[in-house]
Protein backbone atom coordinates (compact mmCIF):
# COMPACT_ATOMS: atom_id res chain seq x y z
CA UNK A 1 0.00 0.00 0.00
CA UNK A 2 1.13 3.61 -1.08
CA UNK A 3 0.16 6.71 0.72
CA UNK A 4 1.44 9.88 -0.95
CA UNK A 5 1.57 13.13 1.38
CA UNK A 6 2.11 15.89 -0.52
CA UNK A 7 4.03 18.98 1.77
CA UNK A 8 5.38 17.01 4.92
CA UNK A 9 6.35 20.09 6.20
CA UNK A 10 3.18 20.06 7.82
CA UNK A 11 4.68 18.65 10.95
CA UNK A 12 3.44 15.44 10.52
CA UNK A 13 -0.17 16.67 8.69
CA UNK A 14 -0.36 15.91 5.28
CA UNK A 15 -0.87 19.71 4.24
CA UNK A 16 -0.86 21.87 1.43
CA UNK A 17 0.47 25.30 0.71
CA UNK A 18 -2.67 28.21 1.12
CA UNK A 19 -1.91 31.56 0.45
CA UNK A 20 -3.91 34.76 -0.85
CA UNK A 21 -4.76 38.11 -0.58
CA UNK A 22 -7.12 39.84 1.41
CA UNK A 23 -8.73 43.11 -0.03
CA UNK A 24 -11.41 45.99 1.30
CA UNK A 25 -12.96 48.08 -1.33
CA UNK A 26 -10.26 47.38 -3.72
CA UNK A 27 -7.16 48.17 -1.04
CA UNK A 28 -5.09 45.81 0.46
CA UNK A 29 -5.64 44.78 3.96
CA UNK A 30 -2.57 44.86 6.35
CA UNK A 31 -2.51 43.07 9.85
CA UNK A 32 -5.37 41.19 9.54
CA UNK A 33 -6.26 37.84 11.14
CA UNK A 34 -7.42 34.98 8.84
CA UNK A 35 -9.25 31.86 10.06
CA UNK A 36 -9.62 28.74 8.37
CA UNK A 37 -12.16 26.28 10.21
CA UNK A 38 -13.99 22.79 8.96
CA UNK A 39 -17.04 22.90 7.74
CA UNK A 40 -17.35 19.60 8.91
CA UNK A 41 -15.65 18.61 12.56
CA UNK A 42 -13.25 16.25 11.83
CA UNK A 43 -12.05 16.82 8.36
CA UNK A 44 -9.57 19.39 8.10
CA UNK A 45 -7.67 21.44 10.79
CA UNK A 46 -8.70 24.62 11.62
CA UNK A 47 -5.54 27.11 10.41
CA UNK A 48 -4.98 30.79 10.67
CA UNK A 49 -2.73 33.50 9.21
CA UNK A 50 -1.90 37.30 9.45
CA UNK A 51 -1.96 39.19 6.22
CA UNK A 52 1.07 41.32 4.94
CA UNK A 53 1.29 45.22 4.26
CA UNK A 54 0.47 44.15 0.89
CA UNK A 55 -2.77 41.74 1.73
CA UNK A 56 -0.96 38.50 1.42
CA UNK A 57 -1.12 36.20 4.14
CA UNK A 58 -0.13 31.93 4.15
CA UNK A 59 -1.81 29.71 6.52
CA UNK A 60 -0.53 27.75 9.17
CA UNK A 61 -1.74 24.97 11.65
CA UNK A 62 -1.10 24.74 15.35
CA UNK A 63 0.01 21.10 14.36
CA UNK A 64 2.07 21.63 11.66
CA UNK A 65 4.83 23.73 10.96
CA UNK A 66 4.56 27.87 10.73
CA UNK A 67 3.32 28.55 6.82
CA UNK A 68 2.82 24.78 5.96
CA UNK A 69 -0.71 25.25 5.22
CA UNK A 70 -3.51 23.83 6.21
CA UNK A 71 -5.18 19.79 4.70
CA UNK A 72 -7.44 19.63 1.92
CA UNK A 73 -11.48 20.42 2.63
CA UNK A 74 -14.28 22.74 2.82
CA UNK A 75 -13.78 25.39 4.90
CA UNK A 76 -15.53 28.40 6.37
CA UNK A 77 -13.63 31.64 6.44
CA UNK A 78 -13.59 34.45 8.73
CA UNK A 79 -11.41 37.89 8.69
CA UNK A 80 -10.66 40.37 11.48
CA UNK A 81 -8.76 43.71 11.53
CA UNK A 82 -9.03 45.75 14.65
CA UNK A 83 -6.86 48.47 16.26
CA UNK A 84 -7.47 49.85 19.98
CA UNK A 85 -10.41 52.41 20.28
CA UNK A 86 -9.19 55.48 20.69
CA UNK A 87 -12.22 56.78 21.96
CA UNK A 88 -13.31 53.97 24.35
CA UNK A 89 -12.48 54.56 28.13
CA UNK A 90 -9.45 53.30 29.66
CA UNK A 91 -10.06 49.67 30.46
CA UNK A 92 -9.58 48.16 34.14
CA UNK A 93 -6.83 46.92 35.13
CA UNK A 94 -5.52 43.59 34.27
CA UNK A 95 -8.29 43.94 31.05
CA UNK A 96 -7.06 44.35 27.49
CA UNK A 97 -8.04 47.89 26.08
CA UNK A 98 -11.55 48.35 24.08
CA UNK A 99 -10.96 47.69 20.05
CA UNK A 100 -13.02 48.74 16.87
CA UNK A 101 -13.38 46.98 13.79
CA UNK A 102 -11.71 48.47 10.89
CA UNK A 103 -13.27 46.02 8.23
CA UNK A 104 -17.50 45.08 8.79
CA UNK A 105 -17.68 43.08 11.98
CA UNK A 106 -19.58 40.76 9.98
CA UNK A 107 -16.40 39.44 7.99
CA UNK A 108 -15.52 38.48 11.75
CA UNK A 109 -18.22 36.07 12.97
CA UNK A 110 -17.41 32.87 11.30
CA UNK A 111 -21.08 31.56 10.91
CA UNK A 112 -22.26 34.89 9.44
CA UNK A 113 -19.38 36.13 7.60
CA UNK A 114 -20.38 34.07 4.10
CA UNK A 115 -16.39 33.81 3.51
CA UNK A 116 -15.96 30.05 2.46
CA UNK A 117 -13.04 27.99 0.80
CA UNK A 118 -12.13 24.70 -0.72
CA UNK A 119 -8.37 23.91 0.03
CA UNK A 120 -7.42 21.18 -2.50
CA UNK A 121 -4.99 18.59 -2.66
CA UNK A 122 -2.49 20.58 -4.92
CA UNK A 123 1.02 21.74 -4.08
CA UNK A 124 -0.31 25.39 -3.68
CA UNK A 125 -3.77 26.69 -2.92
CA UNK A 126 -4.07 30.64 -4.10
CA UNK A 127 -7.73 31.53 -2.41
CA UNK A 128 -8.31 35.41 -2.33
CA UNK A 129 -10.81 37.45 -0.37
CA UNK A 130 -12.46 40.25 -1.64
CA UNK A 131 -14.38 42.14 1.37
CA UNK A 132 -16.66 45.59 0.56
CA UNK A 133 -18.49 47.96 3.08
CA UNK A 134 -21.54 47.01 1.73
């Protein structure tokens, strides 16, 4: 029996490559968070990434290695850029300061956010996001 693993640089995971870019009304989004997570528990590993001055971001696993990817499957797709309020009051102490969304909130909420993605089992996965303010 032969079992082919394409990218063992997953730490063990049998991942692929998943990169992209991330855009807002046409503009590249810098220092934004990017979350992978299974459609269906159990097949494929949830996987995250932070996007790039110029929008790009690559995915990685918390069981594989950093940029490895993520495994092939159906994914949904959430996307979160904040920066601390500069308006809100000073928070209490030992609490993290108040932060606003710079992007839709809705992009944010995983169930709600209508991002989705198919990571398949090819050496590289390109999968771009196009957000608006509508």
């Amino acid at each position: 029996m032969t079992v082919a693993m394409i990218g063992c640089d997953g730490g063990g995971l049998a991942t692929v490559k998943v990169t992209g870019i991330v855009t807002f009304d046409g503009e590249p989004v810098s220092g934004a968070m990017i979350t992978f997570t299974p459609k269906t528990e159990g097949q494929g590993h949830a996987s995250f990434g932070t996007t790039g001055t110029d929008g790009r971001y690559q995915l990685s696993t918390l069981q594989g290695a950093v940029d490895a990817g993520t495994t092939p499957g159906d994914y949904r797709v959430s996307i979160r850029k904040v920066e601390v309020d500069p308006n809100a009051p000073p928070p209490a102490p030992g609490y993290p300061p108040a932060t606003r969304s710079l992007i839709p909130v809705r992009y944010s909420q995983m169930k709600n956010s209508g991002l989705t993605a198919t990571v398949e089992n090819k050496r590289l996965n390109e999968i771009n996001f196009e957000l608006t303010s509508d």
